[in-house]
PDB file of N, CA and C in Angstrom:
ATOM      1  N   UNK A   1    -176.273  26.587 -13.101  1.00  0.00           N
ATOM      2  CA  UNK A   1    -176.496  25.184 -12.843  1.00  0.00           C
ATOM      3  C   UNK A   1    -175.289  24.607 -12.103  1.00  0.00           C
ATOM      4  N   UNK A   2    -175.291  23.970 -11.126  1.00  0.00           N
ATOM      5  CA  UNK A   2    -174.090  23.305 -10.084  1.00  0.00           C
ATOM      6  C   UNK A   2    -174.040  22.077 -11.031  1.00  0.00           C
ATOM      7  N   UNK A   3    -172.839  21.957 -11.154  1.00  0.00           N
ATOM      8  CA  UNK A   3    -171.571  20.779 -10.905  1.00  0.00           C
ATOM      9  C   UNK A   3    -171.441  20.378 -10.274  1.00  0.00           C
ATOM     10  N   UNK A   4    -171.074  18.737 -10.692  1.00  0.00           N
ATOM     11  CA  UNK A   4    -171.125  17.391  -9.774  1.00  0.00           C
ATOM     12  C   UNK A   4    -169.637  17.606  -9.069  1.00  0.00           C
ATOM     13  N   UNK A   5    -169.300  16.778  -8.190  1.00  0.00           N
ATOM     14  CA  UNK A   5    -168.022  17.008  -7.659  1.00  0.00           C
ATOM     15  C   UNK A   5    -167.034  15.822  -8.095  1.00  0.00           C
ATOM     16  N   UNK A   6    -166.114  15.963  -8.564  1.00  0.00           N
ATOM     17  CA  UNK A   6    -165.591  14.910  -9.676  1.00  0.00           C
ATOM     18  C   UNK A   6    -165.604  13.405  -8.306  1.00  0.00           C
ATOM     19  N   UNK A   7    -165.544  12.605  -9.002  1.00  0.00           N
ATOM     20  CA  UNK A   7    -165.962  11.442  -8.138  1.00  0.00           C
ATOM     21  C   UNK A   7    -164.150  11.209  -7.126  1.00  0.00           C
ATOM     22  N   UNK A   8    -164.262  10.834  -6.137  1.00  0.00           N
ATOM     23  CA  UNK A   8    -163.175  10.347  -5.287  1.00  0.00           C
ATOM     24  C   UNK A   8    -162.630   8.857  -5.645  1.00  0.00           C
ATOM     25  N   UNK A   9    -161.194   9.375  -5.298  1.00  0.00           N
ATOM     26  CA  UNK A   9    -160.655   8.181  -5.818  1.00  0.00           C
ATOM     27  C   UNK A   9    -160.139   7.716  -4.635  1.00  0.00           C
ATOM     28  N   UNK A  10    -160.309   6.791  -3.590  1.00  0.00           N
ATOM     29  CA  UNK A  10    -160.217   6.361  -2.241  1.00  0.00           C
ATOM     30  C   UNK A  10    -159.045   5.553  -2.111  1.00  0.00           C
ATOM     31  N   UNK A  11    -158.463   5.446  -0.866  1.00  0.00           N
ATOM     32  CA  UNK A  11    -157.182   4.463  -0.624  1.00  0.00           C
ATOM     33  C   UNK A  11    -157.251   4.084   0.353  1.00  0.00           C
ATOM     34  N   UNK A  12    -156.893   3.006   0.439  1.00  0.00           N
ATOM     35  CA  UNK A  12    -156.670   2.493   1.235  1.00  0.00           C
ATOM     36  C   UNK A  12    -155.839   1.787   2.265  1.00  0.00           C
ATOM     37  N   UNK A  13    -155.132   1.848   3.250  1.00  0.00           N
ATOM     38  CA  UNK A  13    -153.544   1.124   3.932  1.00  0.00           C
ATOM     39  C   UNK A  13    -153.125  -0.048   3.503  1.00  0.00           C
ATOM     40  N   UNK A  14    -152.016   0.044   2.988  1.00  0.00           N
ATOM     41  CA  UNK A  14    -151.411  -0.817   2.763  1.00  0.00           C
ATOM     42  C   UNK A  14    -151.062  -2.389   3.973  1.00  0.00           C
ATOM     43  N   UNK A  15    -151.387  -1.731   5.089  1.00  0.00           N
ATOM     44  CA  UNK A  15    -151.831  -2.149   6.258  1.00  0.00           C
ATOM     45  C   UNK A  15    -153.194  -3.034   6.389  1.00  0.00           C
ATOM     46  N   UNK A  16    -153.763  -2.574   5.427  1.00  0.00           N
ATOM     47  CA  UNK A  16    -155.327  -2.755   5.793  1.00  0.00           C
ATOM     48  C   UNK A  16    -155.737  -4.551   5.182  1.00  0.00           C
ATOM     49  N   UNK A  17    -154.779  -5.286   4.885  1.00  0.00           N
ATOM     50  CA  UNK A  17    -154.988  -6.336   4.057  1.00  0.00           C
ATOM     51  C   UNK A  17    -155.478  -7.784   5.397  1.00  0.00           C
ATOM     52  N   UNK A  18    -155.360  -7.344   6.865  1.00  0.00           N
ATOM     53  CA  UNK A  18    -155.371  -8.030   7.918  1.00  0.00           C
ATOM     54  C   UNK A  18    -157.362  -8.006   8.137  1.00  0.00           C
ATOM     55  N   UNK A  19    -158.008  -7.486   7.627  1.00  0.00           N
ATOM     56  CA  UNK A  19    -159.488  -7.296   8.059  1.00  0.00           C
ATOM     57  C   UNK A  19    -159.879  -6.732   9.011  1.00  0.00           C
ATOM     58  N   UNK A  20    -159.030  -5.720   9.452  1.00  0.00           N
ATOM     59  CA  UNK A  20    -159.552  -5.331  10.492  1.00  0.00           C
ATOM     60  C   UNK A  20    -160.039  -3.907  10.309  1.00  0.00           C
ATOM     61  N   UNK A  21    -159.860  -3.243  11.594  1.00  0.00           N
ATOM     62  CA  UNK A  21    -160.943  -1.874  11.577  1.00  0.00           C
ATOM     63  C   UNK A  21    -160.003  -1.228  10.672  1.00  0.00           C
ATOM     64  N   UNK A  22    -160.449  -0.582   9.610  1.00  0.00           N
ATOM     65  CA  UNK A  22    -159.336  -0.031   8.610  1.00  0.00           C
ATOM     66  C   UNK A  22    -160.168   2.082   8.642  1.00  0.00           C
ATOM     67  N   UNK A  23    -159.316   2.600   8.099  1.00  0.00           N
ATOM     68  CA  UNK A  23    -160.067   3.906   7.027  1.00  0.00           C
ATOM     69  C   UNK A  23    -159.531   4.232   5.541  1.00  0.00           C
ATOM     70  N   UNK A  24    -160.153   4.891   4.826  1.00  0.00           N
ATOM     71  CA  UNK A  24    -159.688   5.210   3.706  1.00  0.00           C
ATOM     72  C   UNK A  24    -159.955   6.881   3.452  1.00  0.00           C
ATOM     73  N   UNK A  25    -159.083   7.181   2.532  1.00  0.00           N
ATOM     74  CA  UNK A  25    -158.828   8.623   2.556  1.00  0.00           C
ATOM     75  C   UNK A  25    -158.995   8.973   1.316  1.00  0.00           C
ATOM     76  N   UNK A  26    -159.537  10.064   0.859  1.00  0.00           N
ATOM     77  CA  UNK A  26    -159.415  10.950  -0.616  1.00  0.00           C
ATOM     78  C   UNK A  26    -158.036  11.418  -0.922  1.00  0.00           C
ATOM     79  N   UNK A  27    -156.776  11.162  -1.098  1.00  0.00           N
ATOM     80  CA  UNK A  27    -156.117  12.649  -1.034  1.00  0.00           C
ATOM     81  C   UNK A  27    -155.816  13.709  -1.732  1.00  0.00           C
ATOM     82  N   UNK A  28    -156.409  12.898  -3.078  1.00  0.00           N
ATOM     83  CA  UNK A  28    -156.499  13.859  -4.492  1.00  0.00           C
ATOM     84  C   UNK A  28    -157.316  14.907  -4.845  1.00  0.00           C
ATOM     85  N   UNK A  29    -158.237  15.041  -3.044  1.00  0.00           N
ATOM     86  CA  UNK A  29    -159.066  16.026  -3.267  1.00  0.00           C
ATOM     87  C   UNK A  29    -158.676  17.410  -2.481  1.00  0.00           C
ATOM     88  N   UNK A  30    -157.502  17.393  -1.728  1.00  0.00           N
ATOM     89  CA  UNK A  30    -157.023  18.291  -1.197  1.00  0.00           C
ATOM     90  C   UNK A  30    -156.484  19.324  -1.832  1.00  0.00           C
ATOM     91  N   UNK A  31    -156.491  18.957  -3.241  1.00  0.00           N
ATOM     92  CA  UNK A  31    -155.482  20.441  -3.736  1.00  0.00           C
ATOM     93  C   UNK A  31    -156.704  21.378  -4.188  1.00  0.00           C
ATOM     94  N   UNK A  32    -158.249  20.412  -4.425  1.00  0.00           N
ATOM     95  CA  UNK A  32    -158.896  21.502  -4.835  1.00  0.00           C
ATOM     96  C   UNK A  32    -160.247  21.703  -4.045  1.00  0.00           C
ATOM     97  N   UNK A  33    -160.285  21.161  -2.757  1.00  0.00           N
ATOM     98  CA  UNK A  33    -160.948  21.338  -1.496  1.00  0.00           C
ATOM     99  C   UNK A  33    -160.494  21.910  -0.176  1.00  0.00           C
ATOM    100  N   UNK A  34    -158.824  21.566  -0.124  1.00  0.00           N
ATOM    101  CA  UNK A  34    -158.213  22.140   1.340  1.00  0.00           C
ATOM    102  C   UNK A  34    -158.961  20.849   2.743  1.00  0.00           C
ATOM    103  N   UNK A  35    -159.632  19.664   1.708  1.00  0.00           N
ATOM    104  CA  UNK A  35    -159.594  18.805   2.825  1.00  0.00           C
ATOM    105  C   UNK A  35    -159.167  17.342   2.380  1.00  0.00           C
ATOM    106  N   UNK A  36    -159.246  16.590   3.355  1.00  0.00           N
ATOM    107  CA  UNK A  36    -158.987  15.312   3.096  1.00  0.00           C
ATOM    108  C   UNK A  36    -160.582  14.394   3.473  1.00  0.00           C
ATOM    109  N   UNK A  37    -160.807  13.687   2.608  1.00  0.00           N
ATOM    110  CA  UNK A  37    -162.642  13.184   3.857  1.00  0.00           C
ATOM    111  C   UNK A  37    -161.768  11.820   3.958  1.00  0.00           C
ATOM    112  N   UNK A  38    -162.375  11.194   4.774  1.00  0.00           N
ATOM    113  CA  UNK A  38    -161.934  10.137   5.573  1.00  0.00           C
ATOM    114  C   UNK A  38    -163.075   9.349   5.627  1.00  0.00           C
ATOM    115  N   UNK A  39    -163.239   7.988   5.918  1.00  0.00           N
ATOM    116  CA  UNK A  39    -164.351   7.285   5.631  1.00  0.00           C
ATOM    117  C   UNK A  39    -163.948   5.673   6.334  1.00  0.00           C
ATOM    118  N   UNK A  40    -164.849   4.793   7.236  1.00  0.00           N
ATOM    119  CA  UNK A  40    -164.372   3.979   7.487  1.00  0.00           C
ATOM    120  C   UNK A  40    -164.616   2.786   6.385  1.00  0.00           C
ATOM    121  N   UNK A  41    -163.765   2.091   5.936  1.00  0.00           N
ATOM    122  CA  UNK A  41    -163.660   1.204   4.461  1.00  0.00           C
ATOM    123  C   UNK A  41    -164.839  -0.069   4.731  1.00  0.00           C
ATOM    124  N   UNK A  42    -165.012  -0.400   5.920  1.00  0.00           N
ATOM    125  CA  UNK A  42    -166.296  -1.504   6.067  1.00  0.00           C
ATOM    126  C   UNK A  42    -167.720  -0.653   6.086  1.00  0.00           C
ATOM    127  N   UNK A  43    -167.931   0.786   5.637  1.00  0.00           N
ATOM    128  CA  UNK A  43    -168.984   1.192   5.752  1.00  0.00           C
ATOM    129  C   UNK A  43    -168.880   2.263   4.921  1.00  0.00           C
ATOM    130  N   UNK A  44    -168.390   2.067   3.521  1.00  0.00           N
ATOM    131  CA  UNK A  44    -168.325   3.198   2.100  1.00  0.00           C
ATOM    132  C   UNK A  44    -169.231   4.004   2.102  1.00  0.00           C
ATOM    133  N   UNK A  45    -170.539   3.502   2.261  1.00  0.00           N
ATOM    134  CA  UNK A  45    -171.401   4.384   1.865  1.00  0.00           C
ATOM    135  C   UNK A  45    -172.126   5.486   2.972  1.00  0.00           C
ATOM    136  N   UNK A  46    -171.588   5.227   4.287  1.00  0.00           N
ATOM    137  CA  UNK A  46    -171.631   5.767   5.523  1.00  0.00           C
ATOM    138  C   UNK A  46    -171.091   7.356   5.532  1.00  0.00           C
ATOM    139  N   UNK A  47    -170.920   8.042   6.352  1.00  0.00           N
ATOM    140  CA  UNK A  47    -170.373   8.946   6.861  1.00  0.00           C
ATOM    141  C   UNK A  47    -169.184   9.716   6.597  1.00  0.00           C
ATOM    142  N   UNK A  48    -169.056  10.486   5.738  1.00  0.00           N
ATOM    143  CA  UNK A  48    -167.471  10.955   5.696  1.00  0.00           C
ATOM    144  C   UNK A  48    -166.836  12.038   6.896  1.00  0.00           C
ATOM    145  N   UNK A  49    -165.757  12.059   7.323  1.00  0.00           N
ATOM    146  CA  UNK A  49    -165.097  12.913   8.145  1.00  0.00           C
ATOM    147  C   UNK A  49    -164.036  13.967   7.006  1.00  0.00           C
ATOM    148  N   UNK A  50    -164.345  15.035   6.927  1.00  0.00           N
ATOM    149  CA  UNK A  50    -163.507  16.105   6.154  1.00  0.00           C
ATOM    150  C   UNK A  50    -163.037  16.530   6.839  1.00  0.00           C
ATOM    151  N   UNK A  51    -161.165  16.214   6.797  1.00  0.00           N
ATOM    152  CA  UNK A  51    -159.879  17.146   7.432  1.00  0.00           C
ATOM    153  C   UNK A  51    -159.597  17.855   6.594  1.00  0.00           C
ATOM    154  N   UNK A  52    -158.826  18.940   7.836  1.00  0.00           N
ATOM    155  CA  UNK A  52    -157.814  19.931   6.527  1.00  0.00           C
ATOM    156  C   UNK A  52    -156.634  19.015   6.262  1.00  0.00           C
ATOM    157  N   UNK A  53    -156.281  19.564   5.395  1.00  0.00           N
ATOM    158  CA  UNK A  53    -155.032  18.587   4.668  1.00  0.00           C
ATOM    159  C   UNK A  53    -154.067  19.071   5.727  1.00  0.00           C
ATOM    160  N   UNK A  54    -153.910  20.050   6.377  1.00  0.00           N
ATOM    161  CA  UNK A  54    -152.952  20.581   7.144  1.00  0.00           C
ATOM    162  C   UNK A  54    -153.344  19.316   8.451  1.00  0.00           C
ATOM    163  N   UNK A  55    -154.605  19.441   8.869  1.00  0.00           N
ATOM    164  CA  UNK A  55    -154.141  18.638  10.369  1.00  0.00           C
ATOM    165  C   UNK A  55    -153.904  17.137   9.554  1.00  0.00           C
ATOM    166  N   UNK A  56    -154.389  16.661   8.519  1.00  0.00           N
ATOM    167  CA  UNK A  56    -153.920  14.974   7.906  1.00  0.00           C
ATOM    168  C   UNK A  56    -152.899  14.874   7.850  1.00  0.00           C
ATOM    169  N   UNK A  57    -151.979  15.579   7.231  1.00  0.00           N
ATOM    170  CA  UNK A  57    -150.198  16.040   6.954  1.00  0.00           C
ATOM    171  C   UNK A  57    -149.974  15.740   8.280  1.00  0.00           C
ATOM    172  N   UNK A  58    -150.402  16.546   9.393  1.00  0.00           N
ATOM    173  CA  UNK A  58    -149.586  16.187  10.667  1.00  0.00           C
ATOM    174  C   UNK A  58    -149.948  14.723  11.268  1.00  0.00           C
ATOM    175  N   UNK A  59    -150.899  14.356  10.775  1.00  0.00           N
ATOM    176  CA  UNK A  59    -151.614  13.437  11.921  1.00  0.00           C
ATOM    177  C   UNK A  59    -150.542  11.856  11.013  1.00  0.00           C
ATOM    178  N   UNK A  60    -150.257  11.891   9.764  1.00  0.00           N
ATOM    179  CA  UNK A  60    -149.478  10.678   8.911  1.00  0.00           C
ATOM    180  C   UNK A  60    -148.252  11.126   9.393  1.00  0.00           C
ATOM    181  N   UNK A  61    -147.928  12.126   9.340  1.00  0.00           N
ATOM    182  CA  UNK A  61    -146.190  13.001   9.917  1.00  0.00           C
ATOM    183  C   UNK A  61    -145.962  12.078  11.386  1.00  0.00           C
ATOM    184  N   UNK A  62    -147.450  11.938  11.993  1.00  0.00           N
ATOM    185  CA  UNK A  62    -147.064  11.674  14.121  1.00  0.00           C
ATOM    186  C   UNK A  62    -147.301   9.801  14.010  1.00  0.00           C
ATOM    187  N   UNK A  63    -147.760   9.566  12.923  1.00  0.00           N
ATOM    188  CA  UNK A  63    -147.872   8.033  12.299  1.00  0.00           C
ATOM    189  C   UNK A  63    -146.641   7.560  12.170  1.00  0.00           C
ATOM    190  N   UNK A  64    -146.259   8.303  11.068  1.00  0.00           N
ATOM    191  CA  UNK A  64    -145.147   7.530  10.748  1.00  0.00           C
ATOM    192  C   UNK A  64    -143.801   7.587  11.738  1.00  0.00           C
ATOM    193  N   UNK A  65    -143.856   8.614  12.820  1.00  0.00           N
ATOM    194  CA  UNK A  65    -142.833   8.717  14.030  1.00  0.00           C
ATOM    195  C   UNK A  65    -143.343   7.962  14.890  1.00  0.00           C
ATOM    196  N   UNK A  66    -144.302   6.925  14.685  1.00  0.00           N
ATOM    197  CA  UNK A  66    -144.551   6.646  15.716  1.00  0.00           C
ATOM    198  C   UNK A  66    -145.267   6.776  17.067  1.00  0.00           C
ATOM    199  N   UNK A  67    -146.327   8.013  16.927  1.00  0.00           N
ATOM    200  CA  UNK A  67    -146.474   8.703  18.047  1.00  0.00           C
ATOM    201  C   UNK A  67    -147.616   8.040  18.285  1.00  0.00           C
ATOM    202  N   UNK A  68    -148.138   7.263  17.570  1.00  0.00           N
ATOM    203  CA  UNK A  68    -149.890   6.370  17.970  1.00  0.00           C
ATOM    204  C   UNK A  68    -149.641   4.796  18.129  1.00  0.00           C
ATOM    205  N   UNK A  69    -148.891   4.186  18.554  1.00  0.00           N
ATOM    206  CA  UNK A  69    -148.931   2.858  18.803  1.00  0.00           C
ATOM    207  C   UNK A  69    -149.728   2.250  18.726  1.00  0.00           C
ATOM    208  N   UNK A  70    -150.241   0.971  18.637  1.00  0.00           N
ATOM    209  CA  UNK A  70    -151.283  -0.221  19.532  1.00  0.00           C
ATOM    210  C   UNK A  70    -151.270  -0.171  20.608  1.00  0.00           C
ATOM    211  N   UNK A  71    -152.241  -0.274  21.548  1.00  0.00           N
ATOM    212  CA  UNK A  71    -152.355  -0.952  23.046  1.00  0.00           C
ATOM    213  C   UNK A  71    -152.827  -2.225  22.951  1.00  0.00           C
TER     214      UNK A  71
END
């Protein structure tokens, strides 16, 4: 008989308090999936995107240097 998948506990940017286009991330599910799902926060019940925790690690790593600006 399959098991449920323990429920996600979502986050959201600390950033995100302006209303705008935001995402939210699992990350507590990476140690026992090898991904991160991703989800846009104005549409929860929508679509998830599953990263590896390896490309998320890099992609918050090129965030926080700076490497994605605003235009």
């Amino acid at each position: 008989m399959a098991t449920e998948p323990p429920a996600r506990h979502w986050v959201k940017s600390s950033y995100s308090g302006n209303g705008g286009s935001c995402v939210e991330w699992a990350p507590h599910t990476a140690s026992t999936t090898g991904t991160v799902p991703v989800r846009d926060s104005k549409n929860p019940t929508g679509p998830t995107l599953n990263v590896t925790a390896t490309a998320f690690s890099s992609f918050v790593s090129g965030v926080k240097a700076g490497g994605f600006r605003a235009v």
